[in-house]
C-alpha atoms as a PDB file:
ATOM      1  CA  UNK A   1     -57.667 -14.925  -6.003  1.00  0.00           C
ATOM      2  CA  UNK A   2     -55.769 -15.965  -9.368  1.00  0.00           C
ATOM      3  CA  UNK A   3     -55.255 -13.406 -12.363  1.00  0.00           C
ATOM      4  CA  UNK A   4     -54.229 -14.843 -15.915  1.00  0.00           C
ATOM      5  CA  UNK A   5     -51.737 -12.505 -17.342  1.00  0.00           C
ATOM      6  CA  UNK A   6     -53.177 -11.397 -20.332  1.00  0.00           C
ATOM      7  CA  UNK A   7     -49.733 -10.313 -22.306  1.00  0.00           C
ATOM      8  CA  UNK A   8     -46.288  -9.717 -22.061  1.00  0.00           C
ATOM      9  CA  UNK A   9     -43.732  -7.055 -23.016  1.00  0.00           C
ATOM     10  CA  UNK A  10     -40.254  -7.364 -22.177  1.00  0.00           C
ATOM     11  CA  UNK A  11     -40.288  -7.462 -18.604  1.00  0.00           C
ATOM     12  CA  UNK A  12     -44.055  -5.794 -18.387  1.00  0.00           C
ATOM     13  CA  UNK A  13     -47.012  -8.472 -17.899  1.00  0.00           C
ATOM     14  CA  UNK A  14     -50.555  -7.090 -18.205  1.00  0.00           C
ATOM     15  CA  UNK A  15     -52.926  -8.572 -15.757  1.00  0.00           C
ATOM     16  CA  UNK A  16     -56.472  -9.251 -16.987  1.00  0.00           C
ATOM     17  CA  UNK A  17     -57.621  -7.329 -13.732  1.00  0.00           C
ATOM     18  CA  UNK A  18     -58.117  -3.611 -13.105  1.00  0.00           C
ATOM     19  CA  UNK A  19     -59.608  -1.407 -10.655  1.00  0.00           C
ATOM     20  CA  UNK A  20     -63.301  -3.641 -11.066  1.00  0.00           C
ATOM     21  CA  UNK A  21     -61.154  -6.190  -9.512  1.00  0.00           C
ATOM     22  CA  UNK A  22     -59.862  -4.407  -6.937  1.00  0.00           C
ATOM     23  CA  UNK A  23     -56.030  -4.112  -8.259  1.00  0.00           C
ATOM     24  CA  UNK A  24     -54.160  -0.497  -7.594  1.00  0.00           C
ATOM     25  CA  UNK A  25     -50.703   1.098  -8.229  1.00  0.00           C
ATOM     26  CA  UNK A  26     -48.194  -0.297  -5.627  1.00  0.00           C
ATOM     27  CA  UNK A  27     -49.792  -4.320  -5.239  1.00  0.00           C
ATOM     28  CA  UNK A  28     -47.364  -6.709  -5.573  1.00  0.00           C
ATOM     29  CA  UNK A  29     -48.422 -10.153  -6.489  1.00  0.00           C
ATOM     30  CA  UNK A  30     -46.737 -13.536  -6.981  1.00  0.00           C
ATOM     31  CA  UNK A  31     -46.161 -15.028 -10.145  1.00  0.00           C
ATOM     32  CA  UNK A  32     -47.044 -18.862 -11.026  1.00  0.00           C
ATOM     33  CA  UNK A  33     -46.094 -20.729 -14.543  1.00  0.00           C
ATOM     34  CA  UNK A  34     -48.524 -23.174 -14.724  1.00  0.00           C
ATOM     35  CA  UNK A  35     -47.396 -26.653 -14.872  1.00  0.00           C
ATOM     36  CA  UNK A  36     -50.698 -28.310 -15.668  1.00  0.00           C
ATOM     37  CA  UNK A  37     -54.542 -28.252 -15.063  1.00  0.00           C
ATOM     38  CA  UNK A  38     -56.325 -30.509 -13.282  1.00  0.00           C
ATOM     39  CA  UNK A  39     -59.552 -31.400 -14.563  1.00  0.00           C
ATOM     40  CA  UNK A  40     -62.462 -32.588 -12.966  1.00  0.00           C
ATOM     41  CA  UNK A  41     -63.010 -36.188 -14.606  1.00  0.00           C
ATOM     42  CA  UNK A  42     -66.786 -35.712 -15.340  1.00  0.00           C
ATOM     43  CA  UNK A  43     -67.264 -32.323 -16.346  1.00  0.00           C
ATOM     44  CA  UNK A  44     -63.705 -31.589 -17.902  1.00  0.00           C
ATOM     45  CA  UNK A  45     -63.656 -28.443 -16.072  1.00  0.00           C
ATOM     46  CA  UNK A  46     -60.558 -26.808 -14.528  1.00  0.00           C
ATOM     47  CA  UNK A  47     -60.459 -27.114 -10.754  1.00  0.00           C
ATOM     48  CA  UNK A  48     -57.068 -26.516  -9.720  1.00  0.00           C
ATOM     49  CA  UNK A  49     -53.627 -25.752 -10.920  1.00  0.00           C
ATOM     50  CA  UNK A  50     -49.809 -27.490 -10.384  1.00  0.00           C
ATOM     51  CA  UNK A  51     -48.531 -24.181  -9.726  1.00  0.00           C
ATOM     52  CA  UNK A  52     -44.371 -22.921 -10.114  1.00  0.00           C
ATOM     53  CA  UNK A  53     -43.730 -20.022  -8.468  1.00  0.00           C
ATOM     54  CA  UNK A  54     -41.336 -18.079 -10.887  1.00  0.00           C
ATOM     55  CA  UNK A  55     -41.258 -14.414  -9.943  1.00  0.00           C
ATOM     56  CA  UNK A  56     -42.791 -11.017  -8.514  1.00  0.00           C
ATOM     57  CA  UNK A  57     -44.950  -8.560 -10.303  1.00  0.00           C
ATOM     58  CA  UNK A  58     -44.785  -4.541  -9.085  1.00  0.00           C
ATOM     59  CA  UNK A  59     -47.974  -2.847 -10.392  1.00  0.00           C
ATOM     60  CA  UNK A  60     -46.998   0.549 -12.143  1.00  0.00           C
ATOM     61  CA  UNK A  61     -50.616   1.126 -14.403  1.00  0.00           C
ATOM     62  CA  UNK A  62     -54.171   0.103 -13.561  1.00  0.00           C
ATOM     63  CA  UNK A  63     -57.200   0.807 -16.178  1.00  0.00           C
ATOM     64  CA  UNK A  64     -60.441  -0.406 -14.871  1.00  0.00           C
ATOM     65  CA  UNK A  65     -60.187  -3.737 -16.529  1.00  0.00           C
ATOM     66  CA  UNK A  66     -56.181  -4.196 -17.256  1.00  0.00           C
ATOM     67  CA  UNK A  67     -52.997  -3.883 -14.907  1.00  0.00           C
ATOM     68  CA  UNK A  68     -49.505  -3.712 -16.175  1.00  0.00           C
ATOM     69  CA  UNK A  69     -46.555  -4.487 -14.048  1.00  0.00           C
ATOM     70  CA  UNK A  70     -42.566  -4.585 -13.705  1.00  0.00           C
ATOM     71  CA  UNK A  71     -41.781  -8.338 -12.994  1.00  0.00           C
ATOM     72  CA  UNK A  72     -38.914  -9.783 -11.580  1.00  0.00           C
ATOM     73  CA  UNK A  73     -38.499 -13.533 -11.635  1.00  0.00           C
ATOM     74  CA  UNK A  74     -36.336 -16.630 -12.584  1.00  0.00           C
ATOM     75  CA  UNK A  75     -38.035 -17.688 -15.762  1.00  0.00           C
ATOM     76  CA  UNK A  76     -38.913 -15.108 -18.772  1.00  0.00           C
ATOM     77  CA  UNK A  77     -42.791 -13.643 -18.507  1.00  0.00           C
ATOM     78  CA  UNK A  78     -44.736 -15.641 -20.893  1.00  0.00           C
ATOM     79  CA  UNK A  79     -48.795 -14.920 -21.595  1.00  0.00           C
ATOM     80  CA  UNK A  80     -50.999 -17.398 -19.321  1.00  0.00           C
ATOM     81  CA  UNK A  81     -49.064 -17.292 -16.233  1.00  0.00           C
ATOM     82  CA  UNK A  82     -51.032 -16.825 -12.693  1.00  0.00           C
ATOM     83  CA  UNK A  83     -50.933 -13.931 -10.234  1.00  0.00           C
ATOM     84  CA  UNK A  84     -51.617 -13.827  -6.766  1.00  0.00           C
ATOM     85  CA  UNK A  85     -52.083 -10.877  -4.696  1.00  0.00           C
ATOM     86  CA  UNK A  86     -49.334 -10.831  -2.093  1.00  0.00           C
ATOM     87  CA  UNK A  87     -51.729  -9.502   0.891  1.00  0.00           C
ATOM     88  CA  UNK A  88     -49.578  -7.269   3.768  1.00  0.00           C
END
């Protein structure tokens, strides 16, 4: 599953995904710039992503809705960005 980051603080992205989402302290996810959406033609919805993959995100804080993490990438953390769970 794909998280939006919701904000960005020097190196510190919050997540729009907590606890309810099943996020804890210690997940490490990838981060994705996202290069465009692809829409469906009809209903002008989003259906997929062209997906970079920029960095790494170290969660440090989880609140039941919001996680906040130390990323580490190639490109500067910028609001909008995707996360992936990295699953062990």
């Amino acid at each position: 599953m794909l998280f939006r980051s919701a904000d960005v603080s020097g190196d510190r992205i919050y997540l729009a995904a907590g606890e309810v989402n099943g996020v804890a302290k210690c997940d490490r996810f990838e981060v994705f710039r996202v290069r465009r959406e692809i829409l469906d033609p009809t209903t002008k919805e989003v259906i997929d992503y062209d997906l970079e993959r920029v960095g790494q995100l170290l969660i440090t804080e989880v609140r039941e809705r919001v996680a906040v993490g130390a990323y580490n990438g190639v490109a500067p953390p910028e609001p909008k960005m995707l996360a992936k769970k990295v699953i062990r």
